[in-house]
C-alpha atoms as a PDB file:
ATOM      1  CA  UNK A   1     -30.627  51.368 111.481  1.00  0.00           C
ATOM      2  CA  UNK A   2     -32.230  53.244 114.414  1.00  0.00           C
ATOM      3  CA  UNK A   3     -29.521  53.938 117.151  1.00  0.00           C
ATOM      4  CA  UNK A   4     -29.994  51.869 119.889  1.00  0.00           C
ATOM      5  CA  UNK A   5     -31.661  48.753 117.846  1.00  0.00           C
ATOM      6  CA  UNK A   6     -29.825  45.524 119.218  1.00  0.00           C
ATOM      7  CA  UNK A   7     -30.826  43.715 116.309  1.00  0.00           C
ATOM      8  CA  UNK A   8     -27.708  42.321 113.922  1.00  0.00           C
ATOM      9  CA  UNK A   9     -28.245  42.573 110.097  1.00  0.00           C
ATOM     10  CA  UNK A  10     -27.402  39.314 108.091  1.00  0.00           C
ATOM     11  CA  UNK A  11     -26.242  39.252 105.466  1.00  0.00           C
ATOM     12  CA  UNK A  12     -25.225  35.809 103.160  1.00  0.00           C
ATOM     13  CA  UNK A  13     -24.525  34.746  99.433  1.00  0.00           C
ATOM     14  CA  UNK A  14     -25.763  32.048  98.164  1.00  0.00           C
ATOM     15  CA  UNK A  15     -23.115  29.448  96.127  1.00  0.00           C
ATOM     16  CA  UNK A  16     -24.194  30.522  93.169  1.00  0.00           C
ATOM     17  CA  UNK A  17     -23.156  34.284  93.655  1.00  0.00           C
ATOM     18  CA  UNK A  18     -19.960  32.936  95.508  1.00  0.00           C
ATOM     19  CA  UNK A  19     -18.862  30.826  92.643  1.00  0.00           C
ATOM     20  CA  UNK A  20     -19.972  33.821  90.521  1.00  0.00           C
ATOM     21  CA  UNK A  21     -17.325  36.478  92.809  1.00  0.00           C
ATOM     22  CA  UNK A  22     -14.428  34.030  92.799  1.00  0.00           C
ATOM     23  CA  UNK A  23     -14.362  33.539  88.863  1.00  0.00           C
ATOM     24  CA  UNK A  24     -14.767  36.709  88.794  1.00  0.00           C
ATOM     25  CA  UNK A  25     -11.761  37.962  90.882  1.00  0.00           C
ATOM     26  CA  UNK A  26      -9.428  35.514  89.174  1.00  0.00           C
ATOM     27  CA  UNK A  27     -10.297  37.065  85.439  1.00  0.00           C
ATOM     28  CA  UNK A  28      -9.403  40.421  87.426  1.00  0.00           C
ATOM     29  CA  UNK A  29      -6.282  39.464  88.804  1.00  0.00           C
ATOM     30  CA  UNK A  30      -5.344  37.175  85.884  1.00  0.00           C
ATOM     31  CA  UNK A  31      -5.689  40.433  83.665  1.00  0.00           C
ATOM     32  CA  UNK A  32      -4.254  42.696  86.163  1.00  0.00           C
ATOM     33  CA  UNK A  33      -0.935  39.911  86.435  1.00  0.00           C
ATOM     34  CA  UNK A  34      -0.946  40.170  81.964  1.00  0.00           C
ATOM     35  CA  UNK A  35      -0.622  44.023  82.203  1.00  0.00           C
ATOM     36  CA  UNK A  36       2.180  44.347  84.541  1.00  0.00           C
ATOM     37  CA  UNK A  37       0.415  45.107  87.490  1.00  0.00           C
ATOM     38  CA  UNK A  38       0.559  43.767  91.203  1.00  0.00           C
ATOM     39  CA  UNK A  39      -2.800  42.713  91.082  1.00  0.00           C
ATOM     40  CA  UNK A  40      -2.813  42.690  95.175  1.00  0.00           C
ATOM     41  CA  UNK A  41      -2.006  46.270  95.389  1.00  0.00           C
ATOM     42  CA  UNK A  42      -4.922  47.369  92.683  1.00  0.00           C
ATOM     43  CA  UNK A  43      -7.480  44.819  94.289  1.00  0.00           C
ATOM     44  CA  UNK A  44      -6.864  46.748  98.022  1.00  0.00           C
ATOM     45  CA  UNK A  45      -7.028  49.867  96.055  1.00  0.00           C
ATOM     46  CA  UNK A  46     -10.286  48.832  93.995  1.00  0.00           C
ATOM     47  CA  UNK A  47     -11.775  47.995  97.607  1.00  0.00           C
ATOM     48  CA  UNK A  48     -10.567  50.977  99.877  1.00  0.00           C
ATOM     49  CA  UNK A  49     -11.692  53.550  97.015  1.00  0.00           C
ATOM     50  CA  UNK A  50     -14.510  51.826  94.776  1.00  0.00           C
ATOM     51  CA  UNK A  51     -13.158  53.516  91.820  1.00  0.00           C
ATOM     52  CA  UNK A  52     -12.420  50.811  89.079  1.00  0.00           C
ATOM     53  CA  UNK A  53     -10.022  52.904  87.382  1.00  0.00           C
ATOM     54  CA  UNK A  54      -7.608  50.674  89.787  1.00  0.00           C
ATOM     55  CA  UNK A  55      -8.518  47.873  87.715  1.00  0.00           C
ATOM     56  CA  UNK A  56      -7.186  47.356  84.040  1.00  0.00           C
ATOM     57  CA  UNK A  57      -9.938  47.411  80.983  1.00  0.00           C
ATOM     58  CA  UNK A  58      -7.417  44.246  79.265  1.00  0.00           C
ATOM     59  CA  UNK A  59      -9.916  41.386  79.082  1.00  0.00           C
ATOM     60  CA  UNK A  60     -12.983  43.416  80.213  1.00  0.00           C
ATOM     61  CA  UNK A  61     -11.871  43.236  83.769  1.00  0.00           C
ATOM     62  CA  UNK A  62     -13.192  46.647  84.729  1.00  0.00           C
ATOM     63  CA  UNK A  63     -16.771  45.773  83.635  1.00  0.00           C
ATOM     64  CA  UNK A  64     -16.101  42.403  85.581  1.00  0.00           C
ATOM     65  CA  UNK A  65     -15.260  43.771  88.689  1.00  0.00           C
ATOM     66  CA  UNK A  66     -18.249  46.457  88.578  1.00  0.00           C
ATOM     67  CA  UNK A  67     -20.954  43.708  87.579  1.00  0.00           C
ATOM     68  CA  UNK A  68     -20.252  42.160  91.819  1.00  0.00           C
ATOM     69  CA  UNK A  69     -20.461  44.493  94.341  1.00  0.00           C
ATOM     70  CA  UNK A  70     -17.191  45.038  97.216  1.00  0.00           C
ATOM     71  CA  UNK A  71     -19.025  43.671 100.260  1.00  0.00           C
ATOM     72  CA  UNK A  72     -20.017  40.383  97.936  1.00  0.00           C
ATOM     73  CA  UNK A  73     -16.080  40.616  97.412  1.00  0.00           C
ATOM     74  CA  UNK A  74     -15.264  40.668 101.058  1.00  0.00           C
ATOM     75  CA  UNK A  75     -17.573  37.919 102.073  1.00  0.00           C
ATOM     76  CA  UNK A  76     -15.946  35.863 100.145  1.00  0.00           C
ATOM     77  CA  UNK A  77     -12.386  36.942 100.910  1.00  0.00           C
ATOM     78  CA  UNK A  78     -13.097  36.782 104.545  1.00  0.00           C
ATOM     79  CA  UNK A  79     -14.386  33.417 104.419  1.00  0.00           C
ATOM     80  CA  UNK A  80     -11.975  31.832 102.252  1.00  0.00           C
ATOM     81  CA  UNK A  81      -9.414  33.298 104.762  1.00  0.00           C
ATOM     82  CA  UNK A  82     -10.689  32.167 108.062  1.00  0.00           C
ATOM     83  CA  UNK A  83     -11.986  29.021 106.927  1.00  0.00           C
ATOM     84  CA  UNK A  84      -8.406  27.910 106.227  1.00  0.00           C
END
């Protein structure tokens, strides 16, 4: 974006790719939970980093959580959070 531009970007999902991020992210932490894992602490780390190695292969959750991208991830985070 050129500097100075006082446009804002928007950006939205639609339902469809919301519904689509949620499933997702309880397969990940479901499979995270069946290995052992705090699946809190590897989601933060999956999201600070992007490197999926935070996430466990166990039920395909590493290909899961690389088919939806991390700003999908926070969208929905942040508005499951402040919508409560």
């Amino acid at each position: 974006m050129p500097q100075g531009s006082d446009k804002t970007v928007s950006f939205k999902l639609d339902r469809e790719s919301e519904e689509k991020v949620r499933a997702i992210l309880q397969e990940v932490y479901q499979a995270l939970a069946e290995k052992g894992y705090n699946p809190i602490n590897q989601l933060v780390g999956y999201m600070i980093s992007g490197d999926p190695a935070y996430i466990t292969s166990h039920n395909e959750a590493r290909h899961l959580i690389c088919k939806i991208e991390r700003d999908e991830v926070l969208e929905v985070l942040l508005k499951s959070y402040l919508q409560k």
